[in-house]
Each structure stands twice: as structure tokens, then as C-alpha cells.
PDB file of N, CA and C in Angstrom:
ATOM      1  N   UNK A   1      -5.739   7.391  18.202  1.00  0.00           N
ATOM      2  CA  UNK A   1      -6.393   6.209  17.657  1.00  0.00           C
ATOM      3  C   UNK A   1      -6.034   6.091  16.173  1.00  0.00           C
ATOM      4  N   UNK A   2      -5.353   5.019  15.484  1.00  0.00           N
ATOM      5  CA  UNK A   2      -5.356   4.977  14.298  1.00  0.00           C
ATOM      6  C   UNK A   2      -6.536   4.741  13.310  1.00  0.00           C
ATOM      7  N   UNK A   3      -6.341   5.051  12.640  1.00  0.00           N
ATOM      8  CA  UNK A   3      -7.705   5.191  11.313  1.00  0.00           C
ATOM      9  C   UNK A   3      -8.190   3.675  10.986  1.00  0.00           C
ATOM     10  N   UNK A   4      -9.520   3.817  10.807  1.00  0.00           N
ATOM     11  CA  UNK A   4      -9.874   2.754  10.280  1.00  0.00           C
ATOM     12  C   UNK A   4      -9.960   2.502   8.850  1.00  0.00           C
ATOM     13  N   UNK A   5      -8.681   1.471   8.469  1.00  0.00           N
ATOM     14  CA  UNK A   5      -8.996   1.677   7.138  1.00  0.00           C
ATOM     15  C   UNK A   5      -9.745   0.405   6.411  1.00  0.00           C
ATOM     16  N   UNK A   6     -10.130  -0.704   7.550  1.00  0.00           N
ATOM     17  CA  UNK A   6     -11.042  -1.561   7.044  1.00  0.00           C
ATOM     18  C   UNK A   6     -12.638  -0.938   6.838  1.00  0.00           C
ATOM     19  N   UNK A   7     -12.890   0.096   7.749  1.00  0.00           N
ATOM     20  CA  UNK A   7     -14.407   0.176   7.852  1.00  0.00           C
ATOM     21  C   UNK A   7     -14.954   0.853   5.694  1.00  0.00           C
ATOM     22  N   UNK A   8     -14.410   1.787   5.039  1.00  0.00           N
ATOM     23  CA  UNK A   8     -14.841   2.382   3.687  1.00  0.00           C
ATOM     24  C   UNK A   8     -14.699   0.712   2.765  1.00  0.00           C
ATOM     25  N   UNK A   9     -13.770  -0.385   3.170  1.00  0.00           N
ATOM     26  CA  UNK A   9     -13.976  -1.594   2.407  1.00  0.00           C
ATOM     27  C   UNK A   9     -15.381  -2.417   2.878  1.00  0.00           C
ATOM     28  N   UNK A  10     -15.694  -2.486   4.024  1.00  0.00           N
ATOM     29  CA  UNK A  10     -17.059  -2.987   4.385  1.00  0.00           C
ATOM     30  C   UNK A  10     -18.102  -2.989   3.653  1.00  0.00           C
ATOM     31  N   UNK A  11     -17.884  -1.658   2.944  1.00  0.00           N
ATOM     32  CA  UNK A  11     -19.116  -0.781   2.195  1.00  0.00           C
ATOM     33  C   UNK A  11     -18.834  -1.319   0.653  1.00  0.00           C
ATOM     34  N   UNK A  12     -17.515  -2.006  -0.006  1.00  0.00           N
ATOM     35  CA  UNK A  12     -17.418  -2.117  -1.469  1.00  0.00           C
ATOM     36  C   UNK A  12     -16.302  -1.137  -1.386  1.00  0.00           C
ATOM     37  N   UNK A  13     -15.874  -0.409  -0.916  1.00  0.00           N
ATOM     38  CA  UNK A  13     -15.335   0.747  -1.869  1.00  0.00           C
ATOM     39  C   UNK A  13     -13.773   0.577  -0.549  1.00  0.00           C
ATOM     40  N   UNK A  14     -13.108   2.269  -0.939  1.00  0.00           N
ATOM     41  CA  UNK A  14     -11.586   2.194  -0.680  1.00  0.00           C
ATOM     42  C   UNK A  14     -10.857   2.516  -1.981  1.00  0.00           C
ATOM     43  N   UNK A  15      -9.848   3.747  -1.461  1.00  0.00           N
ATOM     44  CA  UNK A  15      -9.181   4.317  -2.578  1.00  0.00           C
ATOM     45  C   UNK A  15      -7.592   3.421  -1.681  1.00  0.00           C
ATOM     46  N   UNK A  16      -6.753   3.760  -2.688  1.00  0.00           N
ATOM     47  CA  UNK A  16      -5.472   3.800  -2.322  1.00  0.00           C
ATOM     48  C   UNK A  16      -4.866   4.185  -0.935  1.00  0.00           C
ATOM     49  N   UNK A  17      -5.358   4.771  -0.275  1.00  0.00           N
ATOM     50  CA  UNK A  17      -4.494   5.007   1.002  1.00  0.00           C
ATOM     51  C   UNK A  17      -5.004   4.218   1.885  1.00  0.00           C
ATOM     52  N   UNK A  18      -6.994   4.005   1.898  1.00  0.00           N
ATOM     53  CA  UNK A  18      -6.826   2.629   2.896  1.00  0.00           C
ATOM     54  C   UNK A  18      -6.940   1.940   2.713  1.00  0.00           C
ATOM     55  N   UNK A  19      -6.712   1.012   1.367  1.00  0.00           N
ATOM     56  CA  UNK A  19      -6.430  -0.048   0.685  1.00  0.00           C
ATOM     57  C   UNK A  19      -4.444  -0.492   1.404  1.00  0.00           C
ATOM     58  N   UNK A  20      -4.021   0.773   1.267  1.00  0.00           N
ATOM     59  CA  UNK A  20      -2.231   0.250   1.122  1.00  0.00           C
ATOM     60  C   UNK A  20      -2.531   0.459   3.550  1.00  0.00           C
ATOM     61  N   UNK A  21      -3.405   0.831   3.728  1.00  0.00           N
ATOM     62  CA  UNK A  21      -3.091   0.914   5.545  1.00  0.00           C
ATOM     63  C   UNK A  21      -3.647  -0.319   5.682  1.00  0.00           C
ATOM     64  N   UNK A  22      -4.275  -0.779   5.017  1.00  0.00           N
ATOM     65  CA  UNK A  22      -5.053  -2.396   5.924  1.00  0.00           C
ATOM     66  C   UNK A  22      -4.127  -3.295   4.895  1.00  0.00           C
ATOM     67  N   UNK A  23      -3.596  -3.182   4.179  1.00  0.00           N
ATOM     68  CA  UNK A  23      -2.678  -4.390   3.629  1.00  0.00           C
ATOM     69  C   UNK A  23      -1.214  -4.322   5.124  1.00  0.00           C
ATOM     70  N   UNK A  24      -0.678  -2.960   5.021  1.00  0.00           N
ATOM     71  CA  UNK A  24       0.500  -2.521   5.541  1.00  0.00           C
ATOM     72  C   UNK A  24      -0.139  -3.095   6.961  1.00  0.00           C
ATOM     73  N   UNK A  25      -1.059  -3.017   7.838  1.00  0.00           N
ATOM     74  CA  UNK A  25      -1.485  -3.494   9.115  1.00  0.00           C
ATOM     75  C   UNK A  25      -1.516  -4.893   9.099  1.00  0.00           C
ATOM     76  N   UNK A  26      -2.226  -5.508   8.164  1.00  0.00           N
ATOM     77  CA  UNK A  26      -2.594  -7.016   8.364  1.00  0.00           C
ATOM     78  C   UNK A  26      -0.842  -7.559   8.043  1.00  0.00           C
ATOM     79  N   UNK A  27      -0.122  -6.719   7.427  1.00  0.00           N
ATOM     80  CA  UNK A  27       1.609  -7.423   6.754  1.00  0.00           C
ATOM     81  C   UNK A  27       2.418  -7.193   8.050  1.00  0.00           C
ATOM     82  N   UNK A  28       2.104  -6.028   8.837  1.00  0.00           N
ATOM     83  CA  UNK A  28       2.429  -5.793  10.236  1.00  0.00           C
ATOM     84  C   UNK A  28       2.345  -6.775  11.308  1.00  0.00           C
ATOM     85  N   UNK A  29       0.987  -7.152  11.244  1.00  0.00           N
ATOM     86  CA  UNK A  29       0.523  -8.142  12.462  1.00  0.00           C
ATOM     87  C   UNK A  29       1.016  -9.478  12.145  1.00  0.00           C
ATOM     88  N   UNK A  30       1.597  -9.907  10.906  1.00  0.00           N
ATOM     89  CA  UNK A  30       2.182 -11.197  10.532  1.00  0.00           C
ATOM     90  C   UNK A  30       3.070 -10.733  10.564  1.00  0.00           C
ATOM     91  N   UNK A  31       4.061  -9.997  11.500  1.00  0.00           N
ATOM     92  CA  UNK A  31       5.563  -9.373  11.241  1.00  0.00           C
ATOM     93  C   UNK A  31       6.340  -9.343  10.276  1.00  0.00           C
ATOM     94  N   UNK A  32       5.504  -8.999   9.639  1.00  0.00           N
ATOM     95  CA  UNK A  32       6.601  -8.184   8.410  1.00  0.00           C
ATOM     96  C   UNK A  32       6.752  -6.467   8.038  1.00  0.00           C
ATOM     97  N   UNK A  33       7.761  -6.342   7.925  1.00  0.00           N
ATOM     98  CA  UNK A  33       7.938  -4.663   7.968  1.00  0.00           C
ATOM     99  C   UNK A  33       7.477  -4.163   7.040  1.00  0.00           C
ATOM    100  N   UNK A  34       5.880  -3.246   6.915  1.00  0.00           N
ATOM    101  CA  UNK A  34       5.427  -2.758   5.987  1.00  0.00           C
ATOM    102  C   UNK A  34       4.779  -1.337   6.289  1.00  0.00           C
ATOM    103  N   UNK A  35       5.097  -0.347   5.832  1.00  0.00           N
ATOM    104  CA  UNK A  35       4.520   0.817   6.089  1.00  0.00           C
ATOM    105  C   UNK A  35       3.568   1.349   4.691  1.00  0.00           C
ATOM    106  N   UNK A  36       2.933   2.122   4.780  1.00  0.00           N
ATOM    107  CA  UNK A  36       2.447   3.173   3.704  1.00  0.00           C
ATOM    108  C   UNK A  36       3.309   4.272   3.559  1.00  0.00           C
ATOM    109  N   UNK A  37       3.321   3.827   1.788  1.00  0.00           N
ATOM    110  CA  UNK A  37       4.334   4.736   0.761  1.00  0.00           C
ATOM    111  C   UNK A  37       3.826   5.854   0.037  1.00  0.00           C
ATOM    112  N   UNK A  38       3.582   6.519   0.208  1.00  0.00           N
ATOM    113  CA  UNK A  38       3.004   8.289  -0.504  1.00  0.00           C
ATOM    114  C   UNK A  38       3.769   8.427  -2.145  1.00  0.00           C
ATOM    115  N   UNK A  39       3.468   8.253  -2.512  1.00  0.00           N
ATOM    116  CA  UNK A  39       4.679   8.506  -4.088  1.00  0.00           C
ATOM    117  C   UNK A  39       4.094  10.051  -4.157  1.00  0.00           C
ATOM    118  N   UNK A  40       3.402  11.182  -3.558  1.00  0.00           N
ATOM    119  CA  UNK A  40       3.541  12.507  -3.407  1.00  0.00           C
ATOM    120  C   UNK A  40       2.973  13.395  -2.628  1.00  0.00           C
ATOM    121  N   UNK A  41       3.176  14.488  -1.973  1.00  0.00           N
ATOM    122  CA  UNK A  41       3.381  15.042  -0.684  1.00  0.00           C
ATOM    123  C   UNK A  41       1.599  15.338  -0.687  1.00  0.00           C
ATOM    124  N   UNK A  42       0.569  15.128  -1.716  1.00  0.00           N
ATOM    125  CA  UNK A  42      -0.485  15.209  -1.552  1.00  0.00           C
ATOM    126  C   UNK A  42      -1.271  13.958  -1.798  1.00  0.00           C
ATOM    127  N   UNK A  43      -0.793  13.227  -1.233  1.00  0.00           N
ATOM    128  CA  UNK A  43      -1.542  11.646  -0.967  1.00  0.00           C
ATOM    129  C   UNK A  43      -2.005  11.185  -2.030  1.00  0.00           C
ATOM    130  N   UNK A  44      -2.087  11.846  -3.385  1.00  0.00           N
ATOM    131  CA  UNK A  44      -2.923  11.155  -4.107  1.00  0.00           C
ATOM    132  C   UNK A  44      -2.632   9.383  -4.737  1.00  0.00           C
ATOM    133  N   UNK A  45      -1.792   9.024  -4.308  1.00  0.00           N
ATOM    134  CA  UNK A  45      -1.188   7.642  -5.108  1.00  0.00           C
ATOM    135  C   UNK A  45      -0.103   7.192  -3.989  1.00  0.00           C
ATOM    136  N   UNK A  46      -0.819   5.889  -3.550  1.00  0.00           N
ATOM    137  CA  UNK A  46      -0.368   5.237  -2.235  1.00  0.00           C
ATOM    138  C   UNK A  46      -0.156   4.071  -2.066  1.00  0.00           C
ATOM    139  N   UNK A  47       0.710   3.184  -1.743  1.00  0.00           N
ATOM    140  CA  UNK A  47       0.819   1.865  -1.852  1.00  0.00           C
ATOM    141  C   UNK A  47       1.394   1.420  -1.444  1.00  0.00           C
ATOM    142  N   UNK A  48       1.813   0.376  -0.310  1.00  0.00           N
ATOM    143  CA  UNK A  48       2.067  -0.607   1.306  1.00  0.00           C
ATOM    144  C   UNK A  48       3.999  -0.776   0.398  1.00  0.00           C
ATOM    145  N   UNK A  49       4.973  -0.748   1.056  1.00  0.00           N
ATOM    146  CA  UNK A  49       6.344  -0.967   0.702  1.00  0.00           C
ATOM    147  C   UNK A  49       6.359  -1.349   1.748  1.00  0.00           C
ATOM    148  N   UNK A  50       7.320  -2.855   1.767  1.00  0.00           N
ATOM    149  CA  UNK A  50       7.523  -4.366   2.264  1.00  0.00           C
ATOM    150  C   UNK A  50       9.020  -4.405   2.231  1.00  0.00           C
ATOM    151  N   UNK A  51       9.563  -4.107   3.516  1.00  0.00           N
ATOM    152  CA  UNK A  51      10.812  -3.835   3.554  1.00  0.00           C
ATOM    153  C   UNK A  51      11.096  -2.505   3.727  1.00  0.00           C
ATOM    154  N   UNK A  52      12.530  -2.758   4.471  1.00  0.00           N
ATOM    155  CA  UNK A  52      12.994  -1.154   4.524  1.00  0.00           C
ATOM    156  C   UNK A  52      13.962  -0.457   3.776  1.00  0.00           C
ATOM    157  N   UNK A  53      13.671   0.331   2.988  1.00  0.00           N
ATOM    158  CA  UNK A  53      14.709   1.271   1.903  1.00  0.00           C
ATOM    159  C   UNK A  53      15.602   1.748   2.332  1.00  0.00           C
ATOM    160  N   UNK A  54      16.622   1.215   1.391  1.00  0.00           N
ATOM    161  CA  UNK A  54      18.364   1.766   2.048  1.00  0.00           C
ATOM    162  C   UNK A  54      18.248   3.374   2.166  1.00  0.00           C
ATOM    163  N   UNK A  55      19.414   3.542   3.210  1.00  0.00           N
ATOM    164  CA  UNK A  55      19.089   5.083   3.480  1.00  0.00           C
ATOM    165  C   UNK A  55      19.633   5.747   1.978  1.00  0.00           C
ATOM    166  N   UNK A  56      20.227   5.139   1.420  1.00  0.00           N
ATOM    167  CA  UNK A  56      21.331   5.798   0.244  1.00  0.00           C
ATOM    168  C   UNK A  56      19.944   5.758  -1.127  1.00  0.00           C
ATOM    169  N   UNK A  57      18.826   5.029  -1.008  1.00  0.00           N
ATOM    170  CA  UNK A  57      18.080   5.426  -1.871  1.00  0.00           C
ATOM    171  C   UNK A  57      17.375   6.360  -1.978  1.00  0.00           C
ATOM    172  N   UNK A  58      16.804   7.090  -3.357  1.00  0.00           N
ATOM    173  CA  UNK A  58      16.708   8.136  -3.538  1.00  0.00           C
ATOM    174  C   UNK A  58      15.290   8.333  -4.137  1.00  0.00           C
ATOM    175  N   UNK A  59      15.163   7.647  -5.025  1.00  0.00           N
ATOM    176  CA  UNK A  59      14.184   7.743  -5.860  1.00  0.00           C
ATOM    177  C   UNK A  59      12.904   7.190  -5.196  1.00  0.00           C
ATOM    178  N   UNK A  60      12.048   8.380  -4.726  1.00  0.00           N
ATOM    179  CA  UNK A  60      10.886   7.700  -3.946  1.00  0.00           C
ATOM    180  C   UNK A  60       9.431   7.593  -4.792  1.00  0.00           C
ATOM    181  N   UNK A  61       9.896   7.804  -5.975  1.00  0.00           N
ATOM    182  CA  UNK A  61       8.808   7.820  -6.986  1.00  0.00           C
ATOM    183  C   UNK A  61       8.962   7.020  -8.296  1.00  0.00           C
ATOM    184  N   UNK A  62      10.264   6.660  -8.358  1.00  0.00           N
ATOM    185  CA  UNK A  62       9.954   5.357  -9.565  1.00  0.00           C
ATOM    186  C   UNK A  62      10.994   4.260  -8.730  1.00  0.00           C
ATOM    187  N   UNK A  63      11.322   4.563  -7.661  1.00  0.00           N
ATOM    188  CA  UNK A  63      11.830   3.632  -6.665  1.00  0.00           C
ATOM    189  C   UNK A  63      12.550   2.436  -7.662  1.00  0.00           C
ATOM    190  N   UNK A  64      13.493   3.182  -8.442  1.00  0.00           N
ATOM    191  CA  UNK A  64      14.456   2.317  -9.227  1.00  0.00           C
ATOM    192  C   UNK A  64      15.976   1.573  -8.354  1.00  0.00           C
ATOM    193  N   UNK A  65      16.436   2.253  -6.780  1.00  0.00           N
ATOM    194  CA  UNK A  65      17.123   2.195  -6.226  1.00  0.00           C
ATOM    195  C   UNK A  65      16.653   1.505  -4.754  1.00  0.00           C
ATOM    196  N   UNK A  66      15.450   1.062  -4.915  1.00  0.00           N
ATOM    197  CA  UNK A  66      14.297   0.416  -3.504  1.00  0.00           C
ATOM    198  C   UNK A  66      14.771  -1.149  -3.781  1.00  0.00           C
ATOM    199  N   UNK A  67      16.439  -1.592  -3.707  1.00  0.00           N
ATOM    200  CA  UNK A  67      16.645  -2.762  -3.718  1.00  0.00           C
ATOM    201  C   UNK A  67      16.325  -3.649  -2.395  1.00  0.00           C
ATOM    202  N   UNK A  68      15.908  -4.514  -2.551  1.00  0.00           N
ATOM    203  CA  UNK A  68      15.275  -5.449  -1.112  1.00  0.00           C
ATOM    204  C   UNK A  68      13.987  -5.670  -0.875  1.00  0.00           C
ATOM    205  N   UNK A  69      13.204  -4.397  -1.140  1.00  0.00           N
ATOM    206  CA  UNK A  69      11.760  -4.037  -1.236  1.00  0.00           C
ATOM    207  C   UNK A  69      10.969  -4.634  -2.094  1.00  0.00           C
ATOM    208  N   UNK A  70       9.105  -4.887  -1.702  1.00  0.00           N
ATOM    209  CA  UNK A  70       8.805  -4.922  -2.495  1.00  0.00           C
ATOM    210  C   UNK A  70       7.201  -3.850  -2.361  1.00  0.00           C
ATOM    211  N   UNK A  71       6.585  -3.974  -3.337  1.00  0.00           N
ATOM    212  CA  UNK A  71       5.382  -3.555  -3.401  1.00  0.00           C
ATOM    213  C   UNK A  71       4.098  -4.312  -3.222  1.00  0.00           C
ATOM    214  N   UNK A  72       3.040  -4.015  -2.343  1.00  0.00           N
ATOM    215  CA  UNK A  72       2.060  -4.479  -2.462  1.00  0.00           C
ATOM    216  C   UNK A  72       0.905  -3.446  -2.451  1.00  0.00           C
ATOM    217  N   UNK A  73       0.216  -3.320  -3.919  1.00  0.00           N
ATOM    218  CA  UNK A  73      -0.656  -1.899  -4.127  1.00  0.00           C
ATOM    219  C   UNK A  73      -2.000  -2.757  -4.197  1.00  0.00           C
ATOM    220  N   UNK A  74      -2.657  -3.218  -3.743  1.00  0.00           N
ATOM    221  CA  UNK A  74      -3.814  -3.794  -3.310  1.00  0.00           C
ATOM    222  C   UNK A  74      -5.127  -3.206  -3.929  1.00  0.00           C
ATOM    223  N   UNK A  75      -4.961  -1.796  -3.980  1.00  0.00           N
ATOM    224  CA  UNK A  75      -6.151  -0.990  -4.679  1.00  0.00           C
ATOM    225  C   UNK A  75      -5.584  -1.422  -6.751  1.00  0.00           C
ATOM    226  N   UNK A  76      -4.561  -1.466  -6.893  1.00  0.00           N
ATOM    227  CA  UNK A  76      -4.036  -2.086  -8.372  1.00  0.00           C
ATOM    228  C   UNK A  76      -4.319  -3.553  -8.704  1.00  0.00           C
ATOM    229  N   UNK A  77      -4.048  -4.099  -7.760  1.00  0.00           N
ATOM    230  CA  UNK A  77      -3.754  -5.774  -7.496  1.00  0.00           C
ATOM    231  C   UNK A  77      -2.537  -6.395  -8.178  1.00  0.00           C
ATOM    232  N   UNK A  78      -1.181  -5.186  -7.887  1.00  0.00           N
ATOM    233  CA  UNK A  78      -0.142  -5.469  -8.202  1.00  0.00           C
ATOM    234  C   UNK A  78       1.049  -6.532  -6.525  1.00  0.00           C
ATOM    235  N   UNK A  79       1.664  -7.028  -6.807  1.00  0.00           N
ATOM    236  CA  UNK A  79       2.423  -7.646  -5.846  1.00  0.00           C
ATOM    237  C   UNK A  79       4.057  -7.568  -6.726  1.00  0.00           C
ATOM    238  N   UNK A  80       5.013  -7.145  -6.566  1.00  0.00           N
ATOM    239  CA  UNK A  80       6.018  -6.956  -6.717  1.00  0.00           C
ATOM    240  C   UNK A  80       7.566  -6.659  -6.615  1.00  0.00           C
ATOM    241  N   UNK A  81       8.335  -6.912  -7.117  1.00  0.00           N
ATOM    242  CA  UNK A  81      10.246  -6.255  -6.010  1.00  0.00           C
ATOM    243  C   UNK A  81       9.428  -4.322  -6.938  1.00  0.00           C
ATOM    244  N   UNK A  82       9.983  -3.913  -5.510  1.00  0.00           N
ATOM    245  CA  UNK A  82       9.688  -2.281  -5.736  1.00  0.00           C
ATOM    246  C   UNK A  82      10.403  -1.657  -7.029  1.00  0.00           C
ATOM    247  N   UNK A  83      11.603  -2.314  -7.392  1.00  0.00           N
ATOM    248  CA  UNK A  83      12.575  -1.807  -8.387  1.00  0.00           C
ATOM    249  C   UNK A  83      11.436  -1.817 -10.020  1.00  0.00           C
ATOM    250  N   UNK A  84      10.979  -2.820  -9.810  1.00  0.00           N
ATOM    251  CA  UNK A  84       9.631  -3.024 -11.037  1.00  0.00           C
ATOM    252  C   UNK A  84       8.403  -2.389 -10.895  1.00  0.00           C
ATOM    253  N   UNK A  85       8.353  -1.520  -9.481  1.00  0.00           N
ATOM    254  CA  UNK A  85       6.827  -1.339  -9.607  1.00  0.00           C
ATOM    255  C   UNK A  85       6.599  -0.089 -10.379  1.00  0.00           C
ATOM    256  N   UNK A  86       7.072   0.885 -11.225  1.00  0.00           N
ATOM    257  CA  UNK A  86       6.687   1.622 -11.945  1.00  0.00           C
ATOM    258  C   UNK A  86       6.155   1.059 -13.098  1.00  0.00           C
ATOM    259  N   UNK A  87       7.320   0.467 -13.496  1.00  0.00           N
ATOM    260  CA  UNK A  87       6.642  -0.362 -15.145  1.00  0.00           C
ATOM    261  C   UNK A  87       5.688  -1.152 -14.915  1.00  0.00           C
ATOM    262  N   UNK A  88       5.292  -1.741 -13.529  1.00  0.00           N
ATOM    263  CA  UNK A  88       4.460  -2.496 -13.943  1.00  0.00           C
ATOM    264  C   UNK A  88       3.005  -1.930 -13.646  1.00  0.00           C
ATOM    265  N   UNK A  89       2.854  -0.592 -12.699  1.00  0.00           N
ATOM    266  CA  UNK A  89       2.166   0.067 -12.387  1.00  0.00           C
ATOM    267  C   UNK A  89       1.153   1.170 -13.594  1.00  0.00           C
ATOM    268  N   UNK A  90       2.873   0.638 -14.677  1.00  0.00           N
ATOM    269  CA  UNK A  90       1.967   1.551 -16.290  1.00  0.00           C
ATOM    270  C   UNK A  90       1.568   0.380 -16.526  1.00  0.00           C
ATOM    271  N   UNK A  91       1.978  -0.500 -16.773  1.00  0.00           N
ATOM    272  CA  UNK A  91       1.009  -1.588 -17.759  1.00  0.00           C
ATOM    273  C   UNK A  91       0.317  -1.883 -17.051  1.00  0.00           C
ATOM    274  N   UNK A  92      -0.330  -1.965 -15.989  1.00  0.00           N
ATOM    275  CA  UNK A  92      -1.678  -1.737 -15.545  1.00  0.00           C
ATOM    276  C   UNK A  92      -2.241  -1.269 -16.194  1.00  0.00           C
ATOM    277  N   UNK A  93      -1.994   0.436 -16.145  1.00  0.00           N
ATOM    278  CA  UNK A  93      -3.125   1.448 -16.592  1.00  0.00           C
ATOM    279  C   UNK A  93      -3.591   1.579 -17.796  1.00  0.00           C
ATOM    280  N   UNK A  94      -2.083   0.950 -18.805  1.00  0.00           N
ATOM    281  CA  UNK A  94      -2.380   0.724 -19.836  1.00  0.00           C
ATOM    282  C   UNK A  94      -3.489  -0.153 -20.644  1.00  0.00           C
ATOM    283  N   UNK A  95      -3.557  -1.435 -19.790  1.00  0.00           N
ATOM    284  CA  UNK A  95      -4.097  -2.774 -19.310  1.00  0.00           C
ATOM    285  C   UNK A  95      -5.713  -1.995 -19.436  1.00  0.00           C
ATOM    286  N   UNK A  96      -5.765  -1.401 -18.497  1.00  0.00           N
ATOM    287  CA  UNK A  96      -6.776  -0.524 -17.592  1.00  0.00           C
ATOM    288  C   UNK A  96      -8.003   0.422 -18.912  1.00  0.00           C
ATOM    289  N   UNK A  97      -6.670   1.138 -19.129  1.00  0.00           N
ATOM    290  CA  UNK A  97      -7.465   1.824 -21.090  1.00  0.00           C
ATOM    291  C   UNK A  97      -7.590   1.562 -21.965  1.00  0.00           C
ATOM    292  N   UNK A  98      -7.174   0.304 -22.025  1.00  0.00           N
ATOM    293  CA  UNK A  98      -7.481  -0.352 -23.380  1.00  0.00           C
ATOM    294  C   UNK A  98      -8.689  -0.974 -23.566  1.00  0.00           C
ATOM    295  N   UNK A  99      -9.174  -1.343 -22.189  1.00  0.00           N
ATOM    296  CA  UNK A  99     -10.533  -1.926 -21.444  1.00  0.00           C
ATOM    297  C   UNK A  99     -11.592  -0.757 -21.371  1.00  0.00           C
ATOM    298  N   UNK A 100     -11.115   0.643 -21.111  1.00  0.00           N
ATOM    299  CA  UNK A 100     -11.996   2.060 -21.264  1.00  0.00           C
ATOM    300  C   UNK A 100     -12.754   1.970 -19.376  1.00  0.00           C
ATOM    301  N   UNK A 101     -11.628   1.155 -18.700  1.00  0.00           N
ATOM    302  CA  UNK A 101     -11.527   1.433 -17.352  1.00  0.00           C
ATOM    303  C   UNK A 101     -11.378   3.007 -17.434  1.00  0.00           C
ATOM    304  N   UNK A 102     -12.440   3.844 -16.374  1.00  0.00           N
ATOM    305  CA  UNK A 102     -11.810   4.959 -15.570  1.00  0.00           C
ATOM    306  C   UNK A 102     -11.654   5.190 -14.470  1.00  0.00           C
ATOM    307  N   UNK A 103     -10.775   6.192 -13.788  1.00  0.00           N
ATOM    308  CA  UNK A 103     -10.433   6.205 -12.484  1.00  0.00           C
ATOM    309  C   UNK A 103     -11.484   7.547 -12.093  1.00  0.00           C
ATOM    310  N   UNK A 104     -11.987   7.579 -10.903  1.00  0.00           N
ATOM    311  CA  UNK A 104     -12.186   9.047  -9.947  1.00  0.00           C
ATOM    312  C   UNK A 104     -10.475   9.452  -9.553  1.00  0.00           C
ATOM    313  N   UNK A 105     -10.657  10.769 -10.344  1.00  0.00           N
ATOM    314  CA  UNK A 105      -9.521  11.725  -9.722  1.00  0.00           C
ATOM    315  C   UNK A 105     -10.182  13.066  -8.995  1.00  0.00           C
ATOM    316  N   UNK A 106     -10.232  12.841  -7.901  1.00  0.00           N
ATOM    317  CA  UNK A 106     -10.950  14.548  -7.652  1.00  0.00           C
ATOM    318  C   UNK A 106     -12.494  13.794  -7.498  1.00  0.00           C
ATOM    319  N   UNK A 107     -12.827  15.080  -7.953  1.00  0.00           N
ATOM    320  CA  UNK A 107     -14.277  14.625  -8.358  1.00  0.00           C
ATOM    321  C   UNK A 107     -14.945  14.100  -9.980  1.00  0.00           C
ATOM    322  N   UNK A 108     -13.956  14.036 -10.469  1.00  0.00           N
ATOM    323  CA  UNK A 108     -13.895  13.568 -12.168  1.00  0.00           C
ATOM    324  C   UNK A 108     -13.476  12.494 -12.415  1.00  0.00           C
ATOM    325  N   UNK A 109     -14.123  12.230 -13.211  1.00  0.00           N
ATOM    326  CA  UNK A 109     -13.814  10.503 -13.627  1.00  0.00           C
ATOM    327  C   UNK A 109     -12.911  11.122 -15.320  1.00  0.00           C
ATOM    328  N   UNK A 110     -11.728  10.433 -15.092  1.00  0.00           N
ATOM    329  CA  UNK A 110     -10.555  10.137 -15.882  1.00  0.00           C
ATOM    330  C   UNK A 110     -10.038   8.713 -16.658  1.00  0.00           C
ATOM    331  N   UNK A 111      -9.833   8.842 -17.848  1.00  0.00           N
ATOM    332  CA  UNK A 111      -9.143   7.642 -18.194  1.00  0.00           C
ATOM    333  C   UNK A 111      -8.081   7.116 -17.458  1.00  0.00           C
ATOM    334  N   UNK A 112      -7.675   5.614 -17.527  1.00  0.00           N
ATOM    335  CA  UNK A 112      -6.889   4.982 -16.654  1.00  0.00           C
ATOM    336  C   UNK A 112      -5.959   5.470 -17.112  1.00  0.00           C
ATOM    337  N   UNK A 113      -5.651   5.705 -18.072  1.00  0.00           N
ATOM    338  CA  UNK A 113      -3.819   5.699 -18.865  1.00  0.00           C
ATOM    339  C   UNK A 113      -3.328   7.239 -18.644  1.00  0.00           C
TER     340      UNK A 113
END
């Protein structure tokens, strides 16, 4: 059975992974090719990639070589070609601390930046 990743939004809330599975499902069911993207092997930072990455690309973390692709990080409220989504993923956060936004990391609340 796949996870429900609408039911933790019902409630207000939703981190990154089922924020990027119910974007990547609902982008699915309107046929478009979208899976959930891990940017590291411990889930912490997750976000729906729209399109499929050439096999010859490499960079799965500032996805400077994710030509075709784009990003949709839904928990950010970024929409983007993947080749931009790092930079634009800092000026968010930047965006984010200048405001004295913080994030839950863990169990600690952290500055955005």
C-alpha cells in the first residue's frame, strides 16, 4: 500500500517528503512524469523532479546537469527548470532569515539560512 501523504496535510502540517509524494502523485495522475527526489541518502531534504534525468547526469544534489527537468518543492513554494533549483532554493532560505523564519531540524528548531 503506498503511503499516505495527503492524510499529515489534513492536519496543517507536512514536511518535505510528503509534501514532494502528493505533489509527485497528483503530477502523476495528470500524466506527467514525476517522482520524489532525495538530495541525501537520509531523507532529510526532498522535492518532486518533473521529468526524467539524462542517464549521463551526475550531479544529484545541485542538479546543475538535470537539463529538461524541472522542480516542484511544494513544502518551499518553489516551481522551477532543476538546473536553477539550488540557487533558488538559497534565496529562499536566505529570503527565509532575513524574516527570522525557523525550520524544525530533528527535534530543534534552526535558523532558515
Amino acid at each position: 500500500m503506498p503511503p499516505d501523504f495527503v492524510l499529515p496535510m489534513i492536519g496543517g502540517c507536512g514536511n518535505c517528503g510528503e509534501m514532494s509524494g502528493a505533489a509527485a502523485r497528483l503530477l502523476r495522475r495528470a500524466g506527467v512524469q514525476a517522482s520524489i527526489h532525495a538530495v541525501d541518502y537520509e531523507g532529510r531534504r526532498a522535492f518532486t523532479l518533473v521529468g526524467a534525468k539524462l542517464r549521463q547526469a551526475l550531479d544529484d544534489v545541485g542538479l546543475t546537469d538535470y537539463h529538461g527537468c524541472w522542480v516542484v518543492d511544494a513544502w518551499a513554494g518553489i516551481v522551477c527548470p532543476a538546473t536553477r533549483y539550488g540557487d533558488t532554493f538559497l534565496s529562499k532560505r536566505n529570503t527565509w532569515a532575513e524574516r527570522g523564519k525557523m525550520i524544525l531540524h530533528g527535534e530543534q528548531w534552526i535558523n532558515a539560512k
